[in-house]
Each structure stands twice: as C-alpha cells, then as structure tokens.
Protein backbone atom coordinates (compact mmCIF):
# COMPACT_ATOMS: atom_id res chain seq x y z
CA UNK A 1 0.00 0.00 0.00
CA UNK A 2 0.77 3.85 -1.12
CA UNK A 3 2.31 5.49 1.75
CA UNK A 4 1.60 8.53 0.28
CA UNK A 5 -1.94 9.06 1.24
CA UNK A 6 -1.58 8.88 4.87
CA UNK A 7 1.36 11.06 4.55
CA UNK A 8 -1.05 13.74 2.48
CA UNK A 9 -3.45 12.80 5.33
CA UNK A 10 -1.44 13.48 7.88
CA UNK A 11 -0.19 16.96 6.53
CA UNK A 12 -3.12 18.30 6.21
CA UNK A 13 -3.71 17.22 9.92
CA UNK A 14 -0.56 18.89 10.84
CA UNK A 15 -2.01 21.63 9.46
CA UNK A 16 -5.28 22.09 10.26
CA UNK A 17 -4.10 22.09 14.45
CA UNK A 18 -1.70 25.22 13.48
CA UNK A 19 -4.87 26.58 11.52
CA UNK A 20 -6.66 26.30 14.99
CA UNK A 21 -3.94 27.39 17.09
CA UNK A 22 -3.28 30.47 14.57
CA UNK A 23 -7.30 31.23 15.37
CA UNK A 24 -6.86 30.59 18.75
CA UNK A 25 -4.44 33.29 19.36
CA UNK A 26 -6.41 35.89 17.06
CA UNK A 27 -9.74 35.47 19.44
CA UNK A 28 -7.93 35.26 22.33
CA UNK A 29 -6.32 39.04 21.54
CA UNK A 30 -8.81 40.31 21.28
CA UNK A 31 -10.97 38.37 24.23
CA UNK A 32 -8.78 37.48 26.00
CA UNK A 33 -6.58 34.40 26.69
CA UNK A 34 -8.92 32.47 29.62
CA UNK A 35 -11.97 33.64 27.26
CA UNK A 36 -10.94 31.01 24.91
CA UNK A 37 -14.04 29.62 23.23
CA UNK A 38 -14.23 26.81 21.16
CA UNK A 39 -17.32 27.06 19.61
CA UNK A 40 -15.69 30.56 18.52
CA UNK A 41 -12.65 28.77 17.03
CA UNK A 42 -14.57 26.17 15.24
CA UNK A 43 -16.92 28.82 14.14
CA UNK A 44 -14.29 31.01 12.58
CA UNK A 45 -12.65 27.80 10.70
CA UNK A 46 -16.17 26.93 9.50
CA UNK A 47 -16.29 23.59 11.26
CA UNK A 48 -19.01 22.12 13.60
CA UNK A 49 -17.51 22.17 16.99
CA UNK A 50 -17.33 18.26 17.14
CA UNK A 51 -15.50 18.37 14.73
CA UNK A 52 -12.54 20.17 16.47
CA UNK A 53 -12.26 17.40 19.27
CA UNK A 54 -10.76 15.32 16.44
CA UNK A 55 -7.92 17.57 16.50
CA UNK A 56 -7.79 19.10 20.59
CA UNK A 57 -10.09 16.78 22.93
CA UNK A 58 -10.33 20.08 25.02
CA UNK A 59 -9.76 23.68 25.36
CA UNK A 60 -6.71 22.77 27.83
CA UNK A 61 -5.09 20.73 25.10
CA UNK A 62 -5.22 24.12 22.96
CA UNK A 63 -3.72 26.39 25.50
CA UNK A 64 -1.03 23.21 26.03
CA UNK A 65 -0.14 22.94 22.62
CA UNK A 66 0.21 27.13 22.09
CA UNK A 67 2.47 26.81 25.92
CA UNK A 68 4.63 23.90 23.57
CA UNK A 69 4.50 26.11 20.31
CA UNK A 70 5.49 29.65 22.44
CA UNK A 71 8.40 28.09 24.32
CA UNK A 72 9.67 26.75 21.05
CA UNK A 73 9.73 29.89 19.26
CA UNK A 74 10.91 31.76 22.37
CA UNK A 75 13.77 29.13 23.05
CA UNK A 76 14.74 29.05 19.19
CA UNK A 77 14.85 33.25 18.99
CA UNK A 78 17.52 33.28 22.47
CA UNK A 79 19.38 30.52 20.93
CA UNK A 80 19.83 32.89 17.54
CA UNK A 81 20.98 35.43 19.91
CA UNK A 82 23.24 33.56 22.01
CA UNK A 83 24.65 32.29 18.53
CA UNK A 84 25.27 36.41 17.50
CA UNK A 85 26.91 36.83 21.43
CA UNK A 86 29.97 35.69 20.96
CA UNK A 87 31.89 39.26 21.74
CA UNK A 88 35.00 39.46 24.49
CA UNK A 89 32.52 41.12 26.81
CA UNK A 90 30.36 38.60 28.98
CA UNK A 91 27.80 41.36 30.34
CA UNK A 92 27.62 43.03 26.38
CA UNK A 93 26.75 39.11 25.10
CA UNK A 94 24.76 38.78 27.90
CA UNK A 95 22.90 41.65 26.91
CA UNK A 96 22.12 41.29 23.81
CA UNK A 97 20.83 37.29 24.34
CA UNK A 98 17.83 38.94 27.00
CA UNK A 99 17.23 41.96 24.79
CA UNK A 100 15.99 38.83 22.15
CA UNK A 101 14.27 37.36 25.12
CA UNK A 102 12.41 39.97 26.07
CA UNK A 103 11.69 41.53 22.77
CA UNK A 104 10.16 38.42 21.43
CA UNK A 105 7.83 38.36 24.67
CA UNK A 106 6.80 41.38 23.89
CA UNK A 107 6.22 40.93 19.78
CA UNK A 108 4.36 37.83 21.16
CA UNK A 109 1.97 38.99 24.24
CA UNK A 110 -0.55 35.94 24.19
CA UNK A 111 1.94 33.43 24.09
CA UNK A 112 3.79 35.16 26.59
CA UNK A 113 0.47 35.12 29.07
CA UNK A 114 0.44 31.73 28.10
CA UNK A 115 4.00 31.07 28.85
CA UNK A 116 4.67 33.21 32.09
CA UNK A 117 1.29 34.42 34.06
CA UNK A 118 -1.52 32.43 35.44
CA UNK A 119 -3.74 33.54 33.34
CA UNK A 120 -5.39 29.90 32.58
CA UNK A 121 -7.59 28.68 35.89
CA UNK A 122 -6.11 25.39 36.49
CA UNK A 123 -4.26 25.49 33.32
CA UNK A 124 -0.62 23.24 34.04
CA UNK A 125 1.53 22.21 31.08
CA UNK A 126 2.43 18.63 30.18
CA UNK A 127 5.80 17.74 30.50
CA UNK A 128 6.41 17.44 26.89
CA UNK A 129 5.22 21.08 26.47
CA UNK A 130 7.69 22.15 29.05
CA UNK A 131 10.52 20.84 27.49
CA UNK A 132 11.43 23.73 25.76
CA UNK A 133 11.33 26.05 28.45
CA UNK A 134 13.47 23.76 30.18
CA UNK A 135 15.89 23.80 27.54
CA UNK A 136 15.95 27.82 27.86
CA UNK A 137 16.66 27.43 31.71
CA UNK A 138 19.52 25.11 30.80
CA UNK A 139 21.00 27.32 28.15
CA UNK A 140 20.63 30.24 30.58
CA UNK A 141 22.27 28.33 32.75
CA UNK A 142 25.58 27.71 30.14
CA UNK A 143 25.46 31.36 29.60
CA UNK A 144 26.05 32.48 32.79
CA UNK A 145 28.19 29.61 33.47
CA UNK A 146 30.66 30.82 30.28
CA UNK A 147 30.74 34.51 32.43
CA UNK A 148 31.97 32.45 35.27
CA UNK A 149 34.51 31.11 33.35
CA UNK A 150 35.22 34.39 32.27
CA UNK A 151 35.87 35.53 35.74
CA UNK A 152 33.06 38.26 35.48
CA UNK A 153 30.64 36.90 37.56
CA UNK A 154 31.03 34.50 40.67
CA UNK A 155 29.62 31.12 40.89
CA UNK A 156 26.75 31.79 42.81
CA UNK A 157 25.23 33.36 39.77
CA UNK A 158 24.86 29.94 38.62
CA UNK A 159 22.99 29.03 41.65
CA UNK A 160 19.65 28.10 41.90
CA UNK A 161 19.04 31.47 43.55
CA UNK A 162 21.11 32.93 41.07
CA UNK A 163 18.80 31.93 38.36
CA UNK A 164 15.80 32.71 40.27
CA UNK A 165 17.02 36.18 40.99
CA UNK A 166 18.39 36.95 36.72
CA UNK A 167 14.72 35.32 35.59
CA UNK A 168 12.73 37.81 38.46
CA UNK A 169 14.61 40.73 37.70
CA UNK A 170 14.17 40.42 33.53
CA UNK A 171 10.48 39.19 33.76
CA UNK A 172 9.30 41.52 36.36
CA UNK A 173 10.56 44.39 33.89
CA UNK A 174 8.36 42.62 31.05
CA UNK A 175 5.42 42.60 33.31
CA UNK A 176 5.69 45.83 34.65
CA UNK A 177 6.16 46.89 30.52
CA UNK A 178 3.22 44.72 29.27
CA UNK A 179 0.98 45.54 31.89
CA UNK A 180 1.85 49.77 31.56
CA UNK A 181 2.41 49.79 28.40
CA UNK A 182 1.57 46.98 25.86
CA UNK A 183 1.46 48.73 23.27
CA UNK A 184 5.16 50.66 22.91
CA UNK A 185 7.90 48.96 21.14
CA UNK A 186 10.76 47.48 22.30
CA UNK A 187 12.83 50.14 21.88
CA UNK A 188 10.63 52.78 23.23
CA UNK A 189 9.28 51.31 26.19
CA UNK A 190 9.62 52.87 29.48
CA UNK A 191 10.28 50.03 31.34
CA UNK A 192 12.11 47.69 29.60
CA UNK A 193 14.82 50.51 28.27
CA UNK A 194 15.84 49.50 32.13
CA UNK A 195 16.84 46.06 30.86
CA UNK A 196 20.70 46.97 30.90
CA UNK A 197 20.18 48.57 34.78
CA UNK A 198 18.41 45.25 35.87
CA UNK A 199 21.55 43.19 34.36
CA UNK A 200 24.26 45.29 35.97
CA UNK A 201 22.36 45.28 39.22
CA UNK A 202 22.63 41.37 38.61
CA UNK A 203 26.52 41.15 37.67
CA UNK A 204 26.95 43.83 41.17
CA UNK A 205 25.45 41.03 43.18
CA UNK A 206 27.45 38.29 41.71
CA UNK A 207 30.65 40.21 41.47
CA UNK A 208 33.91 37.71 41.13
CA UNK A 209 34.67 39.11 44.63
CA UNK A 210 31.61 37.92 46.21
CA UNK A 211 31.83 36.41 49.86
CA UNK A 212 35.69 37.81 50.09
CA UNK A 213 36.75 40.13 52.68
C-alpha cells in the first residue's frame, strides 16, 4: 500500500491544528486568553464544533499545545541570539541574548500570558510542552556559566538562587512593561529601556569578589 496518502493525510492534519492554534491566538487578543471559546474557534474555521475534538479533545489541550508552540519559538529566537553573542565582553553578550528574550515576549503577548502568568484557571503544562522552556533554563544556565569562566561573575550566579534572581529581575521588567504599556515597542518602552540597569544590578550582586573580605 501507497504510503503517500496517509502522509497527504497526515499533513493536512498537521495543518489544520496550526490553523486552529493560529485562530486561537487571534480570538484570544482580542478576548482574552482564559476567554478562549471553542465554539468561537470552530466557528471562525467553518467547522461544527465536534469536529474540532478530532484535533484538541479540550480547550486545555489548545492552550497546552500554544504553551509547547510559544516556548519553542521563544527558546529558538535566544538561541539565535546567544549564537550572534559571541563578543569578548560577557555582560555586552549577555545583553544582547535577554534583549531577544524579552523583545520576542513582547512581539508575542498571548503566548507570553500563556508562557509566564496564570492567566489559565487550572491550566498546568504537560511535561512534553515544558521541554522547551526547560531547555531555555539550561542554556541560561551555560550562559552564565561561560561569564563564570570568564571571571566576570562568581559562581553563585549559577545558583539556583542565582537563576531565580536573573529570571525575576528580567520578567518583572516585562510585566511591569506589558501591563503599563503593551502597546510601545521594544525600543521605546519605558520600562524595559531598564533592561541593561536590571543586568548590571545582577553582575553587582554576583561580582567575582563575592563572599571575600
């Protein structure tokens, strides 16, 4: 038998769950991301609601497959930037890999709801849809660990409180910006222009010198 039906078959699968997911994130703009209906979704497709269940069995399998789909776009745009970072200066690389970070989180609000606020009641994603923001963590992790190596920051920074103090200070500038002023730009907006204060408030903390008297 032909493989190359079920292959057509399961293309146009494939592609009919991003067609939903693409609608998904147009209704929930402009309704918000817990006002997810799927009756709207199937509605704006031109399908019978049943219908969609053969693709999502329920509206949490939507938001977890949009969590999957953000963190892999997010994770893939930081990795393009770490690739660009490779200059003598740890901070200036460092720089310019959470500038890509944040800017895509910004570009990308309702995956970034998705991704970083409880926005969702009783949303949780699956571990496969985690993955990728796991993989972020870990190259976060290498990053800092590379200014270590550098001698610009201390060890610590590679801590666990380390990383939960670099991921509070850069997110709670992108919610402060989203939530003030979702609409500017990355480049204009008031808050997150305070990205490179944030960072060097960071490398202060973890100086080399750290601990020493």
């Amino acid at each position: 038998m032909s493989t190359a039906a079920p292959d057509r078959r399961m293309r146009r699968r494939r592609e009919t769950m991003g067609e939903i997911l693409d609608v998904a994130v147009e209704l929930m703009e402009v309704e918000g991301v817990a006002a997810l209906s799927l009756s709207a979704v199937a509605r704006r497709l031109g399908m019978q609601p049943p219908s969609l269940y053969q693709y999502f069995p329920s509206k949490m399998a939507i938001y977890d497959a949009l969590f999957e789909r953000g963190a892999r776009q997010l994770r893939d745009a930081h990795r393009a930037a770490l690739a660009t970072a490779t200059g003598p200066e740890p901070f200036a690389n460092d720089l310019i890999a959470v500038s890509a970070f944040c800017r895509w989180c910004m570009e990308h609000q309702i995956y970034s709801q998705i991704l970083f606020w409880r926005t969702i009641p009783g949303f949780e994603p699956s571990p496969e849809a985690f993955a990728p923001a796991q993989d972020t963590l870990h190259d976060l992790r290498d990053h800092l660990t590379a200014a270590v190596d550098a001698g610009r920051l201390h060890p610590d920074a590679t801590s666990e409180e380390g990383i939960a103090l670099y991921t509070s200070l850069t997110a709670g500038l992108l919610s402060q910006q989203i939530a003030n002023e979702p609409d500017a730009s990355f480049d204009d907006g008031r808050f997150i222009k305070l990205l490179p204060v944030v960072l060097e408030m960071f490398y202060q903390r973890y100086a080399p010198a750290r601990g020493t008297t």
